[in-house]
N, C-alpha and C. Protein backbone atom coordinates (compact mmCIF):
# COMPACT_ATOMS: atom_id res chain seq x y z
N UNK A 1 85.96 46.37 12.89
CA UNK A 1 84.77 46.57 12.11
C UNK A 1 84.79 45.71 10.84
N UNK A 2 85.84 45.34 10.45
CA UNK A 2 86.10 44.68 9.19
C UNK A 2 85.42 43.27 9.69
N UNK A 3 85.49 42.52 10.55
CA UNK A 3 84.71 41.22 10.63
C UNK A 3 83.52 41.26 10.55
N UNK A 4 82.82 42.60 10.97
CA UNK A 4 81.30 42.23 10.52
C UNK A 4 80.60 42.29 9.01
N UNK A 5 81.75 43.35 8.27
CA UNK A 5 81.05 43.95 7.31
C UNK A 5 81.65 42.44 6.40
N UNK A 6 82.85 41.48 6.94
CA UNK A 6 83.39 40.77 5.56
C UNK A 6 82.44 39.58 5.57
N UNK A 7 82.20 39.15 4.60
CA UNK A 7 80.89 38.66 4.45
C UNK A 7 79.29 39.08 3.74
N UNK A 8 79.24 40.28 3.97
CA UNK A 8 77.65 41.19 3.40
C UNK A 8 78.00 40.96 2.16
N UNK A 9 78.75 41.35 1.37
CA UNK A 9 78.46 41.03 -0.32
C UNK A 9 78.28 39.57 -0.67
N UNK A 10 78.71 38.69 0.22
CA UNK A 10 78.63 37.05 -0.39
C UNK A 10 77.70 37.00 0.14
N UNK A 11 76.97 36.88 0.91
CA UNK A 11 75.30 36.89 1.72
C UNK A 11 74.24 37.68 0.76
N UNK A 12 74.58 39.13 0.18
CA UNK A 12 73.66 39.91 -0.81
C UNK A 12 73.95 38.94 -2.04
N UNK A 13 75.02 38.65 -2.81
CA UNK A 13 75.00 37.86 -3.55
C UNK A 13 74.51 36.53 -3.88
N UNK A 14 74.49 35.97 -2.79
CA UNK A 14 73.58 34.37 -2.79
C UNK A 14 71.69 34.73 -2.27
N UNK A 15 71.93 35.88 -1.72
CA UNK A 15 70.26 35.91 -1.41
C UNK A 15 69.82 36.22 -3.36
N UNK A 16 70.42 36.85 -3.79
CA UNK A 16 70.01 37.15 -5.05
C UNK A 16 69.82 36.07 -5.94
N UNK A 17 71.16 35.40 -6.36
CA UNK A 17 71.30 34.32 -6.89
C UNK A 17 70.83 33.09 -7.05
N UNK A 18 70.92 32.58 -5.54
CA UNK A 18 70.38 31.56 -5.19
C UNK A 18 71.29 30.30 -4.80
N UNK A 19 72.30 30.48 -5.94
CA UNK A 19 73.79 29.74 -5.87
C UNK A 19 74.45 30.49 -6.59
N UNK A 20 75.92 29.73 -5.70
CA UNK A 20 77.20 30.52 -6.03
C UNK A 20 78.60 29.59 -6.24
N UNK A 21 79.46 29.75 -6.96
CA UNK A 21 80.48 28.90 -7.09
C UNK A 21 81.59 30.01 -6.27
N UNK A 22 82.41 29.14 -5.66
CA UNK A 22 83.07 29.86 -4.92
C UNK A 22 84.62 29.25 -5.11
N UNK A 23 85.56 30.17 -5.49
CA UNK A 23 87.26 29.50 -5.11
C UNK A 23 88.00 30.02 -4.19
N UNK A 24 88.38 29.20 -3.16
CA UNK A 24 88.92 29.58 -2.14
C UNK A 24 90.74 29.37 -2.17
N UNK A 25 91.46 29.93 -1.23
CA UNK A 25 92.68 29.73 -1.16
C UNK A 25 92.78 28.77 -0.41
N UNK A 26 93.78 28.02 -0.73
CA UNK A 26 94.39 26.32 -0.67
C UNK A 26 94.69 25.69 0.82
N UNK A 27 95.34 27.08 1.42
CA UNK A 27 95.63 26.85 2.66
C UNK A 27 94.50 26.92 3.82
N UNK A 28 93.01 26.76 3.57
CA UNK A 28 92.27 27.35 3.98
C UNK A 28 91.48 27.67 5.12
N UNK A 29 90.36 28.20 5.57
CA UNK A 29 89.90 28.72 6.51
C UNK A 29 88.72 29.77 6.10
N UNK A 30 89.15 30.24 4.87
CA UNK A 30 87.72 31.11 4.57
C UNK A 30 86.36 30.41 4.58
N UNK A 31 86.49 29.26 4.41
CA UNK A 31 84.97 28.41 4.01
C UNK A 31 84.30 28.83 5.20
N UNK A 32 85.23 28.57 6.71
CA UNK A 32 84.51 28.54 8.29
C UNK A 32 83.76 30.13 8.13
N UNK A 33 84.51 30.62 8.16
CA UNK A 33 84.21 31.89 8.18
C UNK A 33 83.22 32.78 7.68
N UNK A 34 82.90 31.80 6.38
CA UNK A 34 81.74 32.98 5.76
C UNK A 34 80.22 31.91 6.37
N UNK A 35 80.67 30.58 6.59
CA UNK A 35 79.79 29.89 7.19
C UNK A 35 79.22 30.12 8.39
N UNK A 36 80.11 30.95 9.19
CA UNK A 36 79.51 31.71 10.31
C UNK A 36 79.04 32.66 10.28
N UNK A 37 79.01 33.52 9.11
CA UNK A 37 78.42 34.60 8.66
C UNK A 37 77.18 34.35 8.49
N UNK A 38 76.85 33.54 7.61
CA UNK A 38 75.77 33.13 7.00
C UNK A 38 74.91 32.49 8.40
N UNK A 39 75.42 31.52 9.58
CA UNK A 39 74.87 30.96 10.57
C UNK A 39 74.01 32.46 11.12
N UNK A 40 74.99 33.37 11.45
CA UNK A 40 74.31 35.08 12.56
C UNK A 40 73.74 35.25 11.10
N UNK A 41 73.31 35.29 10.13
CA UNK A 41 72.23 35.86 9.58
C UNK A 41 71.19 34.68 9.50
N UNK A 42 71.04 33.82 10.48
CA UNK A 42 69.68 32.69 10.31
C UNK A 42 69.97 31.58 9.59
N UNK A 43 71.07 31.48 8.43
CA UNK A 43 70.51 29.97 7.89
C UNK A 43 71.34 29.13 8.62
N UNK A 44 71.04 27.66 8.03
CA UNK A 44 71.48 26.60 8.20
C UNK A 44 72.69 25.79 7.44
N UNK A 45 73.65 25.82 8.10
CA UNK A 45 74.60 24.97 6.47
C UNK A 45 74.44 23.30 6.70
N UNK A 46 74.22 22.77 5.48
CA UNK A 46 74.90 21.67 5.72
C UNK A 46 76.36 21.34 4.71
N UNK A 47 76.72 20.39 5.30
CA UNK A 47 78.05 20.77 4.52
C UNK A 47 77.85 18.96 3.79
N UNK A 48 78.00 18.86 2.73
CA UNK A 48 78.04 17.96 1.59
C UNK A 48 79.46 17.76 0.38
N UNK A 49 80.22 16.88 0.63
CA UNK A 49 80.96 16.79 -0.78
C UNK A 49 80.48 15.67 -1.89
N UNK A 50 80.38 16.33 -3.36
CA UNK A 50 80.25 16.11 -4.22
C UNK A 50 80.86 14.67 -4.65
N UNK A 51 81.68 14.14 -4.24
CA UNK A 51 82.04 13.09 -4.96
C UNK A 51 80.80 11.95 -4.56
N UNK A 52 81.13 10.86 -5.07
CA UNK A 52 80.00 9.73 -4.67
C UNK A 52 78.60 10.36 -4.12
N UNK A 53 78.07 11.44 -4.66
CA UNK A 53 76.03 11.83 -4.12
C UNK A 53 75.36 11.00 -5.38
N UNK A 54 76.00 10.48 -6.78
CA UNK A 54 75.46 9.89 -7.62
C UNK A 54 74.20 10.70 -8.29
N UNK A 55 73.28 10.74 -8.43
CA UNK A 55 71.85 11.54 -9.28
C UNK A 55 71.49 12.65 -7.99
N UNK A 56 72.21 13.45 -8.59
CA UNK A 56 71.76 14.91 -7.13
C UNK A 56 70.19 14.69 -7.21
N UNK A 57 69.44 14.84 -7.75
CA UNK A 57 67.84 15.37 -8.09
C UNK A 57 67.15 13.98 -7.05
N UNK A 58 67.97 12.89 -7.25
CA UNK A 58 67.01 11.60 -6.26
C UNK A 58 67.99 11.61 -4.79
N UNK A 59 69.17 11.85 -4.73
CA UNK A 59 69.59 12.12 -3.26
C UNK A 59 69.29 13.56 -2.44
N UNK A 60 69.18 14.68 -2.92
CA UNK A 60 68.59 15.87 -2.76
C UNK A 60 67.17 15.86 -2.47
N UNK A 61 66.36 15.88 -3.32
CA UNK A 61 64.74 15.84 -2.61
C UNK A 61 63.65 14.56 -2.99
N UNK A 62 64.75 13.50 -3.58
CA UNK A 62 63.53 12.01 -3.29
C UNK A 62 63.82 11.40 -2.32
N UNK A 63 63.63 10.42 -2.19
CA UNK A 63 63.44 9.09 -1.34
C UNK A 63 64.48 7.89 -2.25
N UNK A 64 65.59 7.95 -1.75
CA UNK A 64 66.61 7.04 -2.25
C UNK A 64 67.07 5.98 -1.78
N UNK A 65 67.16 4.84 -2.52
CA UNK A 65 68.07 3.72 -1.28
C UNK A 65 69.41 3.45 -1.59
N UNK A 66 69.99 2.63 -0.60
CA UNK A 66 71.14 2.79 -0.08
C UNK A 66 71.35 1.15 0.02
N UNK A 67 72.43 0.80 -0.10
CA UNK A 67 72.39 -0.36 -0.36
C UNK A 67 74.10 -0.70 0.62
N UNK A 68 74.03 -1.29 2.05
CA UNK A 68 75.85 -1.30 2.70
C UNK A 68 76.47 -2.42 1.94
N UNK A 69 77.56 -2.55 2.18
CA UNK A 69 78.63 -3.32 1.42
C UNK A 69 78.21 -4.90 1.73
N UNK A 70 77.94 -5.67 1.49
CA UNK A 70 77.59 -6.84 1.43
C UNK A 70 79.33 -7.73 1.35
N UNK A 71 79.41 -8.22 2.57
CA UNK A 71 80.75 -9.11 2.42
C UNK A 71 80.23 -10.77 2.27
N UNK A 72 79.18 -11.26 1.68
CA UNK A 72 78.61 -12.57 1.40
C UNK A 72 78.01 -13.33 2.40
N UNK A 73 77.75 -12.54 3.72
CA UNK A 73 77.45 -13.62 4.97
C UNK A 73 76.19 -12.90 5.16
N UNK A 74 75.40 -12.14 4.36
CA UNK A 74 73.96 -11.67 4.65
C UNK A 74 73.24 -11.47 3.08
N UNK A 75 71.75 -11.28 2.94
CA UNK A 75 71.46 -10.92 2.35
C UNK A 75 71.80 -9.64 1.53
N UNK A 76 71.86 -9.36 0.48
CA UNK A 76 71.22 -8.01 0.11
C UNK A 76 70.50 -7.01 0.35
N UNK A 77 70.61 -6.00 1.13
CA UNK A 77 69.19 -5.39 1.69
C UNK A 77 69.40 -3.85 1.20
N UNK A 78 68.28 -3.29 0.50
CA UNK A 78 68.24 -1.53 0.52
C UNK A 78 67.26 -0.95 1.64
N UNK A 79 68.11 0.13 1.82
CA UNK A 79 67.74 0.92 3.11
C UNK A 79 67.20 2.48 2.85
N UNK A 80 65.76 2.64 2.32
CA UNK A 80 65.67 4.01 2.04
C UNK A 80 65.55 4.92 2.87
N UNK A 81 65.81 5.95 2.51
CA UNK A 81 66.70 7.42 3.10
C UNK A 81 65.69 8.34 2.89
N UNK A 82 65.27 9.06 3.70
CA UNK A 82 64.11 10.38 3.09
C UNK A 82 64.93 11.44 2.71
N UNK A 83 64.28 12.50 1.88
CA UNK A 83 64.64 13.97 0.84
C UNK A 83 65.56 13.99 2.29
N UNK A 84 67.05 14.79 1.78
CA UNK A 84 67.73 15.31 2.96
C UNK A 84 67.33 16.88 2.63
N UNK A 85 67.31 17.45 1.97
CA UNK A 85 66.78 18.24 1.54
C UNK A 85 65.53 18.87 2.45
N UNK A 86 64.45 18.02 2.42
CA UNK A 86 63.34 18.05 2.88
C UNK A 86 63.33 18.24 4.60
N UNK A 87 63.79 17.15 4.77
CA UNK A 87 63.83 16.97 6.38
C UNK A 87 64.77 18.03 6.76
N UNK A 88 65.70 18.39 6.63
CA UNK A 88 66.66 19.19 6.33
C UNK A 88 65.33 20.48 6.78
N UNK A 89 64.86 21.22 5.71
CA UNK A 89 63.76 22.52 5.64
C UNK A 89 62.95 22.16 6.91
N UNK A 90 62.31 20.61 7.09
CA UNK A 90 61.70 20.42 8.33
C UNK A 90 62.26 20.92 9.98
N UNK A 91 63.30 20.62 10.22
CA UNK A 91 64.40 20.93 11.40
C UNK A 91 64.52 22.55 11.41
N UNK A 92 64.14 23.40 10.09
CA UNK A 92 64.73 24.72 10.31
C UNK A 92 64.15 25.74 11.66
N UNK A 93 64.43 26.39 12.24
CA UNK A 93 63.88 27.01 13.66
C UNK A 93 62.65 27.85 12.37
N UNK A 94 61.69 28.71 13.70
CA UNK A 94 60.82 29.24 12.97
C UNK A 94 61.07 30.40 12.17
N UNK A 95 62.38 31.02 12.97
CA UNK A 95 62.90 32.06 12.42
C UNK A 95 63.89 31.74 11.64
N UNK A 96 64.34 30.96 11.77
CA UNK A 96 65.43 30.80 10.39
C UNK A 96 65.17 31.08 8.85
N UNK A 97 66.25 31.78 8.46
CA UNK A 97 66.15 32.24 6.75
C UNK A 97 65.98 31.17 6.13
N UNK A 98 66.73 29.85 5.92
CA UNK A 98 66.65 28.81 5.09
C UNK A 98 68.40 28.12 5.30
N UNK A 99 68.17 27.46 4.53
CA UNK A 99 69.23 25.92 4.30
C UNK A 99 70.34 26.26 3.33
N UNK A 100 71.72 26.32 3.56
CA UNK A 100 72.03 26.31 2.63
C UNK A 100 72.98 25.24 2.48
N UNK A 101 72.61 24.28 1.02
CA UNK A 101 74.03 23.40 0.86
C UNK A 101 75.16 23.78 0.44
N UNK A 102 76.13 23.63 1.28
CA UNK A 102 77.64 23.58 1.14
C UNK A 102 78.55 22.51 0.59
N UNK A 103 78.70 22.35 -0.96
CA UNK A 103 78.95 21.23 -1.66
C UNK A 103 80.71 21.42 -2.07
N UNK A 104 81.24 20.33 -1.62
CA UNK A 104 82.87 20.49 -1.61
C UNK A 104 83.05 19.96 -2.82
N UNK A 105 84.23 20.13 -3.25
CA UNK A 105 84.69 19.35 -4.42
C UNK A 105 84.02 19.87 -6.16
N UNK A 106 83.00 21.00 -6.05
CA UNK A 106 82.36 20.77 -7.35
C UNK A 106 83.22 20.51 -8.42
N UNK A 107 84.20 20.58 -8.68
CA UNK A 107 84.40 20.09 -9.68
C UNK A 107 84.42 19.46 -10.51
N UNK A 108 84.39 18.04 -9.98
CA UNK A 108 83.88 17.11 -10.64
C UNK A 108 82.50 16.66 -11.58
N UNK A 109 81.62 17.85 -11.06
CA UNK A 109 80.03 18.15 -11.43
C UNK A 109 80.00 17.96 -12.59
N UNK A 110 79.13 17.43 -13.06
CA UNK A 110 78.68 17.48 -14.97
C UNK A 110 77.62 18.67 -15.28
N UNK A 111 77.86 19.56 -16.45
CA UNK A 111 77.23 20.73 -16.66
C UNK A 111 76.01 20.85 -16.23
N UNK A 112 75.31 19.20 -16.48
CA UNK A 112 73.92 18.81 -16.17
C UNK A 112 73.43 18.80 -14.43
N UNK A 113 74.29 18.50 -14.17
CA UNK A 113 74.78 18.77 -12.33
C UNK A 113 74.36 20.15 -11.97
N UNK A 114 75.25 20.70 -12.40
CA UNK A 114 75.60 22.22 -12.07
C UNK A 114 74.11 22.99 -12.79
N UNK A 115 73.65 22.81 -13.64
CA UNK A 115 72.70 23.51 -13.75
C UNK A 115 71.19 22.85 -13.01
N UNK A 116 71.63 21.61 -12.92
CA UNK A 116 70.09 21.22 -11.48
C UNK A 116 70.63 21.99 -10.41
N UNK A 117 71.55 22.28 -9.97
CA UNK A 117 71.92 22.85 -8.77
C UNK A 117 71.48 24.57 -8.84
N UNK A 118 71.27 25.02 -9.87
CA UNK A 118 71.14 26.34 -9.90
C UNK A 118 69.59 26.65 -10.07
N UNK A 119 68.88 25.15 -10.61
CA UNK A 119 67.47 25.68 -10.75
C UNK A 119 67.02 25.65 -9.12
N UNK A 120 67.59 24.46 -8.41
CA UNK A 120 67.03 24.13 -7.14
C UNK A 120 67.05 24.87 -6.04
N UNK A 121 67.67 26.27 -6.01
CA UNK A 121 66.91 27.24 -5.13
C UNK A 121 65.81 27.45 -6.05
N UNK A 122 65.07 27.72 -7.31
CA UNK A 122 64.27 28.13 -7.64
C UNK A 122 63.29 27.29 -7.20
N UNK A 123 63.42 26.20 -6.86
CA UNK A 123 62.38 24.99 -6.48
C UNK A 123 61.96 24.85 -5.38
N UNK A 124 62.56 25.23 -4.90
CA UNK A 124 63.20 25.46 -3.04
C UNK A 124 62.85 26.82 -2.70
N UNK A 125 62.14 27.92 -1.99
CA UNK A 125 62.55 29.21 -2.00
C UNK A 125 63.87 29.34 -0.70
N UNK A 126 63.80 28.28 0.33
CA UNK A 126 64.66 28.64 1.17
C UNK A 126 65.93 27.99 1.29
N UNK A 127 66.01 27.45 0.00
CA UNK A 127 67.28 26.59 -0.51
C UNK A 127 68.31 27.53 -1.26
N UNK A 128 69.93 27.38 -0.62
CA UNK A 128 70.49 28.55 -1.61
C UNK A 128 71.76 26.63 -1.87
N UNK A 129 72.69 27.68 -2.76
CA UNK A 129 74.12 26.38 -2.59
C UNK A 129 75.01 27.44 -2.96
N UNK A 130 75.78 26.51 -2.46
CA UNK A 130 77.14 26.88 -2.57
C UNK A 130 77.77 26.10 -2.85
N UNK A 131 79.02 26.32 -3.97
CA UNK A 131 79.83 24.94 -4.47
C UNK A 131 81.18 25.71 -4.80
N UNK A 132 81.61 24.58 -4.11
CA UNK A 132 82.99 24.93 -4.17
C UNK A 132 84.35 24.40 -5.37
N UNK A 133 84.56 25.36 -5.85
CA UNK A 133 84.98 24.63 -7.66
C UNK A 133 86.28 24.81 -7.96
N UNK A 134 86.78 25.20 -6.60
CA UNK A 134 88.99 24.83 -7.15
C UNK A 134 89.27 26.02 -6.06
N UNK A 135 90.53 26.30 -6.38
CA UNK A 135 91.75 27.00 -5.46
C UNK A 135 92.56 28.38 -5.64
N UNK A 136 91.98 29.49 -5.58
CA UNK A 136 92.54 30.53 -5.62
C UNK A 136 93.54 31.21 -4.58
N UNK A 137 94.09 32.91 -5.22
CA UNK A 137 94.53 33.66 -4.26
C UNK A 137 93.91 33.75 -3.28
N UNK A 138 92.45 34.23 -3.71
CA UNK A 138 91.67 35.30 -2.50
C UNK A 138 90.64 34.37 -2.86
N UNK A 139 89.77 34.36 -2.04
CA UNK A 139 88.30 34.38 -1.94
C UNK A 139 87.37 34.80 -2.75
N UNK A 140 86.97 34.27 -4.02
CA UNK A 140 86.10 34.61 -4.96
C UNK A 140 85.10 34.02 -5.12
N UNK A 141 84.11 34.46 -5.48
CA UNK A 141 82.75 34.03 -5.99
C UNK A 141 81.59 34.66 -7.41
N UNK A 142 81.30 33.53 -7.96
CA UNK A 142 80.49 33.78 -9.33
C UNK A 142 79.61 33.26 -9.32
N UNK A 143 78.05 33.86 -9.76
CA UNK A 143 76.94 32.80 -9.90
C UNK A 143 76.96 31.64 -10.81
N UNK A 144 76.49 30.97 -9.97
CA UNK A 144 76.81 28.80 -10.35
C UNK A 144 75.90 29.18 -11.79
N UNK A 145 75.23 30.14 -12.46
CA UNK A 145 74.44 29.73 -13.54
C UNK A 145 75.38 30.45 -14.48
N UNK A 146 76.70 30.77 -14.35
CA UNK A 146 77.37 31.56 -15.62
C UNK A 146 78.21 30.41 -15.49
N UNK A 147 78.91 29.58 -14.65
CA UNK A 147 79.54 28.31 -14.97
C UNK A 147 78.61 27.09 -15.55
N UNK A 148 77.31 27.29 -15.29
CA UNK A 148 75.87 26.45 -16.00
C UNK A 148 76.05 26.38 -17.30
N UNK A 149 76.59 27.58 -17.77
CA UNK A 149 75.95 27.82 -19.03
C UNK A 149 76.91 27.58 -20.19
């Protein structure tokens, strides 16, 4: 009985929230786990690490370009990318709850980061996040807007 119920407080907690910072233990496996939780209650994860996304707000829901490594035997060329974000909400089934990003590494985030990340379920209604911000005993989680602040 314990596998179904582990999980309901981090699911009540992010439906509330919207985002959540989460520290997991080192050796890990909890991430899969609550990610399958969250899958049998309808959403969607995608899973994203934080290093190199550059301006979350224009790789998240603009239209960004992309520019491949140029080794001198071609032009220069940018290649724009639509909202992943967007298309992302587009793909969701009809019944699905919503999207949630699964962002590795937060740490590295700048305060300014971390608090676009906490308005953007508000922007989003079916947008939650999750960010993952270092290495604990157990499995903990705090709303991303008390590390915002």
């Amino acid at each position: 009985m314990a596998l179904f119920t582990l999980g309901r407080n981090f699911i009540n907690d992010l439906e509330t929230n919207g985002a959540l910072a989460i520290y997991t233990p080192l050796e890990g496996g909890f991430e899969g786990r609550y990610q399958r939780r969250l899958r049998t209650k309808g959403y969607r994860t995608l899973n994203l690490t934080a290093r190199g996304l550059g301006d979350l707000e224009a790789y998240l829901t603009g239209v960004h370009g992309v520019r491949p490594h140029n080794l001198g035997k071609r032009d220069t060329q940018t290649y724009f990318i639509p909202p992943i974000v967007d298309t992302q909400l587009a793909q969701l089934p009809a019944q699905g709850k919503g999207l949630v990003l699964w962002l590795m590494e937060g740490m590295i985030l700048s305060g300014q980061e971390l608090e676009y990340l906490t308005l953007l379920p508000q922007e989003f209604a079916k947008v939650k996040v999750v960010l993952e911000m270092g290495g604990a005993r157990s499995f903990t989680w705090v709303p991303l807007n008390q590390l915002a602040a």
